[in-house]
Protein backbone atom coordinates (compact mmCIF):
# COMPACT_ATOMS: atom_id res chain seq x y z
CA UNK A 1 -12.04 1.90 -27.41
CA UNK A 2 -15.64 2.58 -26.81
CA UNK A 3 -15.95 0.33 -23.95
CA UNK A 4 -13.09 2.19 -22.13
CA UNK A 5 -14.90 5.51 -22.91
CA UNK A 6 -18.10 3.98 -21.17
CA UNK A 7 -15.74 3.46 -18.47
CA UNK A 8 -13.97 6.60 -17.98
CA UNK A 9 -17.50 8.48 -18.24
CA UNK A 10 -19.08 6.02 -15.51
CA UNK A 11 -16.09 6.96 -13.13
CA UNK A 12 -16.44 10.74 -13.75
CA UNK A 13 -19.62 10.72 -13.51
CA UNK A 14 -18.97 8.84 -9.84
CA UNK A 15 -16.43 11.25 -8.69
CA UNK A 16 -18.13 14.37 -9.35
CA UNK A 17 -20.22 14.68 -7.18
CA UNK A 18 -17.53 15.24 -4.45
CA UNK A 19 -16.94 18.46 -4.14
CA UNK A 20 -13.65 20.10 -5.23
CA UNK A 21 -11.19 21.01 -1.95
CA UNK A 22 -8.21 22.63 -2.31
CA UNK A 23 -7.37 21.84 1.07
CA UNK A 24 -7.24 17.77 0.41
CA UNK A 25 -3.68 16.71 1.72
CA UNK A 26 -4.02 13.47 0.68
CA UNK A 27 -2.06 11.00 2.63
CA UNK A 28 -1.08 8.66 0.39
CA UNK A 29 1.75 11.09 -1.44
CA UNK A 30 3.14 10.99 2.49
CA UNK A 31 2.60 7.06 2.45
CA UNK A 32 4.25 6.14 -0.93
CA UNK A 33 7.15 8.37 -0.07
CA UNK A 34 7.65 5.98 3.31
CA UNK A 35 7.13 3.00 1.24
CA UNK A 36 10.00 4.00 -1.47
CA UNK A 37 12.65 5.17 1.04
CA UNK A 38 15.26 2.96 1.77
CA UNK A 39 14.85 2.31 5.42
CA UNK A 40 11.82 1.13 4.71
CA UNK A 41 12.57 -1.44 1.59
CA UNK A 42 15.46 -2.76 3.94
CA UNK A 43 13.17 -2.86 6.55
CA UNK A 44 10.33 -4.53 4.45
CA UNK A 45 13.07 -6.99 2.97
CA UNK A 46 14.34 -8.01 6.50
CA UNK A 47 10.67 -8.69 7.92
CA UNK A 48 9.93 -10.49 4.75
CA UNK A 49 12.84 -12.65 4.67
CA UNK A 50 12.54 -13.58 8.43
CA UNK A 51 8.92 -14.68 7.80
CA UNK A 52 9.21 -16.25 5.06
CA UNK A 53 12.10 -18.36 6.38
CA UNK A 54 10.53 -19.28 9.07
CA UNK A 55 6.75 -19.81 8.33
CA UNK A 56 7.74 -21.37 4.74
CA UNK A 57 10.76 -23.82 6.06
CA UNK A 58 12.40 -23.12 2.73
CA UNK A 59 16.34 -22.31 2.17
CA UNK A 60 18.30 -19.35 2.45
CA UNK A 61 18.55 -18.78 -1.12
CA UNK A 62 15.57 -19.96 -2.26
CA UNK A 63 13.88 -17.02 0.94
CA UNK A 64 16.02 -14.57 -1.19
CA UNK A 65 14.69 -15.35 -4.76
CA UNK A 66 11.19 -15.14 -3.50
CA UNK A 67 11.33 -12.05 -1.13
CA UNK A 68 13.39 -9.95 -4.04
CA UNK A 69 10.83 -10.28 -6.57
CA UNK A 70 8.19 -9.33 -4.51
CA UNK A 71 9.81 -6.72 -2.76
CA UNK A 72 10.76 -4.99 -6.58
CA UNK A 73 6.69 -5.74 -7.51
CA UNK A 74 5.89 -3.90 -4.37
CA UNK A 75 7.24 -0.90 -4.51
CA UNK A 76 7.26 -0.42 -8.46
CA UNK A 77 3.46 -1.46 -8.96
CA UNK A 78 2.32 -1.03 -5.39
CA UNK A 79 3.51 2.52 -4.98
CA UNK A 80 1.64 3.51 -8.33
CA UNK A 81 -1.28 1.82 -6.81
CA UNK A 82 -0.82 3.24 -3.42
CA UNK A 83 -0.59 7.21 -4.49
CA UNK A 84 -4.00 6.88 -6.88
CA UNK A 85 -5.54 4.12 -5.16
CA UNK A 86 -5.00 6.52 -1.86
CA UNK A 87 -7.59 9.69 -3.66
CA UNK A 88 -10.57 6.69 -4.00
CA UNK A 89 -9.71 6.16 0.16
CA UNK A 90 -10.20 9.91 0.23
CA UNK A 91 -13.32 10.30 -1.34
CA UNK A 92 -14.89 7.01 0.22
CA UNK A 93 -14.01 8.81 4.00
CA UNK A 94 -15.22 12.72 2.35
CA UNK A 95 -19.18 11.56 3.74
CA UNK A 96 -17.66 11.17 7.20
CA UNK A 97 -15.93 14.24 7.09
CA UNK A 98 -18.66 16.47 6.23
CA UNK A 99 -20.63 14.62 9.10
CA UNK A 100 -18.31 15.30 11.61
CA UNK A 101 -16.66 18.48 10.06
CA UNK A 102 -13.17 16.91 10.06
CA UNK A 103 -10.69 17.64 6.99
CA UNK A 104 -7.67 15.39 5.19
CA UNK A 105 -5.87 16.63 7.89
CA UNK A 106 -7.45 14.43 10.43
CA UNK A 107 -5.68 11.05 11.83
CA UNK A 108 -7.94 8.90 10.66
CA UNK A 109 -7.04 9.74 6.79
CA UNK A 110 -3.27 8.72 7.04
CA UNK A 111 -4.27 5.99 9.10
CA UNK A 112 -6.92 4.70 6.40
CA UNK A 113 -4.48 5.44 3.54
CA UNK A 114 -1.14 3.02 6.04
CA UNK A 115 -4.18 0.07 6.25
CA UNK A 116 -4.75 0.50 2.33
CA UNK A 117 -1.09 0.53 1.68
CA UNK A 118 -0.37 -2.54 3.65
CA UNK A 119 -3.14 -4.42 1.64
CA UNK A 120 -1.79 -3.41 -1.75
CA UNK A 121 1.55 -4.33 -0.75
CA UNK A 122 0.41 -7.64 0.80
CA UNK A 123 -1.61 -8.41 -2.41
CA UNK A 124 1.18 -7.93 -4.79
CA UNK A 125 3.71 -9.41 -3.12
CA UNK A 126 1.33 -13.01 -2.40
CA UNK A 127 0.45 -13.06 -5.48
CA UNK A 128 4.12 -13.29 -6.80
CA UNK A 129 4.60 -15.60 -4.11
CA UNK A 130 2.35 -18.07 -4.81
CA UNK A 131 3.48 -18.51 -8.36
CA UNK A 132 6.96 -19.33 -7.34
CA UNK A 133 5.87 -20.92 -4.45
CA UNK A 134 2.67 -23.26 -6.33
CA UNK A 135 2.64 -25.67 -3.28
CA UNK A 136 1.60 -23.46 -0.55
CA UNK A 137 -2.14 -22.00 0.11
CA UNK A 138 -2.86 -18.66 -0.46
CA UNK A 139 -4.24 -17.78 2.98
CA UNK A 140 -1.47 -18.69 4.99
CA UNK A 141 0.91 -16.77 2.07
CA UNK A 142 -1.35 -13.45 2.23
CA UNK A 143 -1.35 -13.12 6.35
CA UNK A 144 2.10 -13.97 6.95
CA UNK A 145 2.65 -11.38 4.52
CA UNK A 146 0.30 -9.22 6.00
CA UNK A 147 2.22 -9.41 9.14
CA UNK A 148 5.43 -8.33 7.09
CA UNK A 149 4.09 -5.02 5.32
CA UNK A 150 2.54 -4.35 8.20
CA UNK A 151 6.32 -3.72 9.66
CA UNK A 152 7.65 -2.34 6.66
CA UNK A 153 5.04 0.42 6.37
CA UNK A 154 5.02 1.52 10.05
CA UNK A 155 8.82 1.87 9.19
CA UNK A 156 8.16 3.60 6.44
CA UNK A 157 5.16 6.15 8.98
CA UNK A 158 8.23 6.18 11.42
CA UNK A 159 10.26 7.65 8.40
CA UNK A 160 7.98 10.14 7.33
CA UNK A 161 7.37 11.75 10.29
CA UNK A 162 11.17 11.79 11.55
CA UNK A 163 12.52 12.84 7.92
CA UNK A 164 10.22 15.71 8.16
CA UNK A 165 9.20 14.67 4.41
CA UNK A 166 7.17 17.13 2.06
CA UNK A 167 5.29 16.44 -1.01
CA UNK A 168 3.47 18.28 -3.16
């Protein structure tokens, strides 16, 4: 108990000394809305099972088992991570905004919070992977993969912006 009090003080203690805006749009609440619509899971699912049957050489069925799985990992766990993990991308970037007097607003926050997403997603989804797949290396699993989210989230940007979604 104590140690996660050390913890939670050390990470306080980190993130104040950003300052407070009320302003911060935050890009990820945009980004895990893409990721858990459905044009983008189908999407996502497609990609994934193409790549996987063709860069694994494994069945039809057995493509399924695996990309399922890993899909349902991805957007359960990897949406959670996406939305909080996406506030520690905005206060990493908050130096270079007060250098160059740009706000949340600015491109390069929902493009830094699309390259974090497809890296959680990728993560999660090799990592289940490569336990049901034990015979295949991890580096080929986590860019062919890469490849994949990298589709399904610019689906899910493409759905964002044409759905007109809102947050917040």
């Amino acid at each position: 108990m104590l140690r996660h009090l050390k913890s939670l003080i050390v990470f306080l203690c980190i993130f104040s000394v950003f300052p407070a805006n009320a302003d911060v749009i935050w890009p990820s609440m945009y980004v895990t809305a893409g990721v858990r619509s459905l044009w983008s899971i189908i999407g996502g699912l497609i990609a994934e099972i193409l790549i996987v049957k063709y860069f694994f050489k494994v069945s039809w069925i057995k493509t399924i088992v695996i990309c399922i799985p890993m899909n349902l990992a991805s957007v359960v766990v990897g949406s959670a991570i996406i939305f909080i993990g996406g506030l520690g991308v905005e206060m990493l970037l908050y130096p270079i905004d007060a250098i160059f007097g740009i706000g949340s607003f600015h491109w390069s926050h929902a493009l830094a919070a699309y390259i974090f997403a497809i890296f959680v997603n990728t993560l999660i989804e090799s990592i289940i992977m490569r336990l049901l797949m034990k015979n295949i290396k991890y580096k080929r699993i986590f860019w062919c993969l890469f490849g994949a989210n990298a589709i399904s989230i610019m689906i899910a940007a493409v759905y964002v912006r044409v759905a007109n979604v809102h947050v917040g």
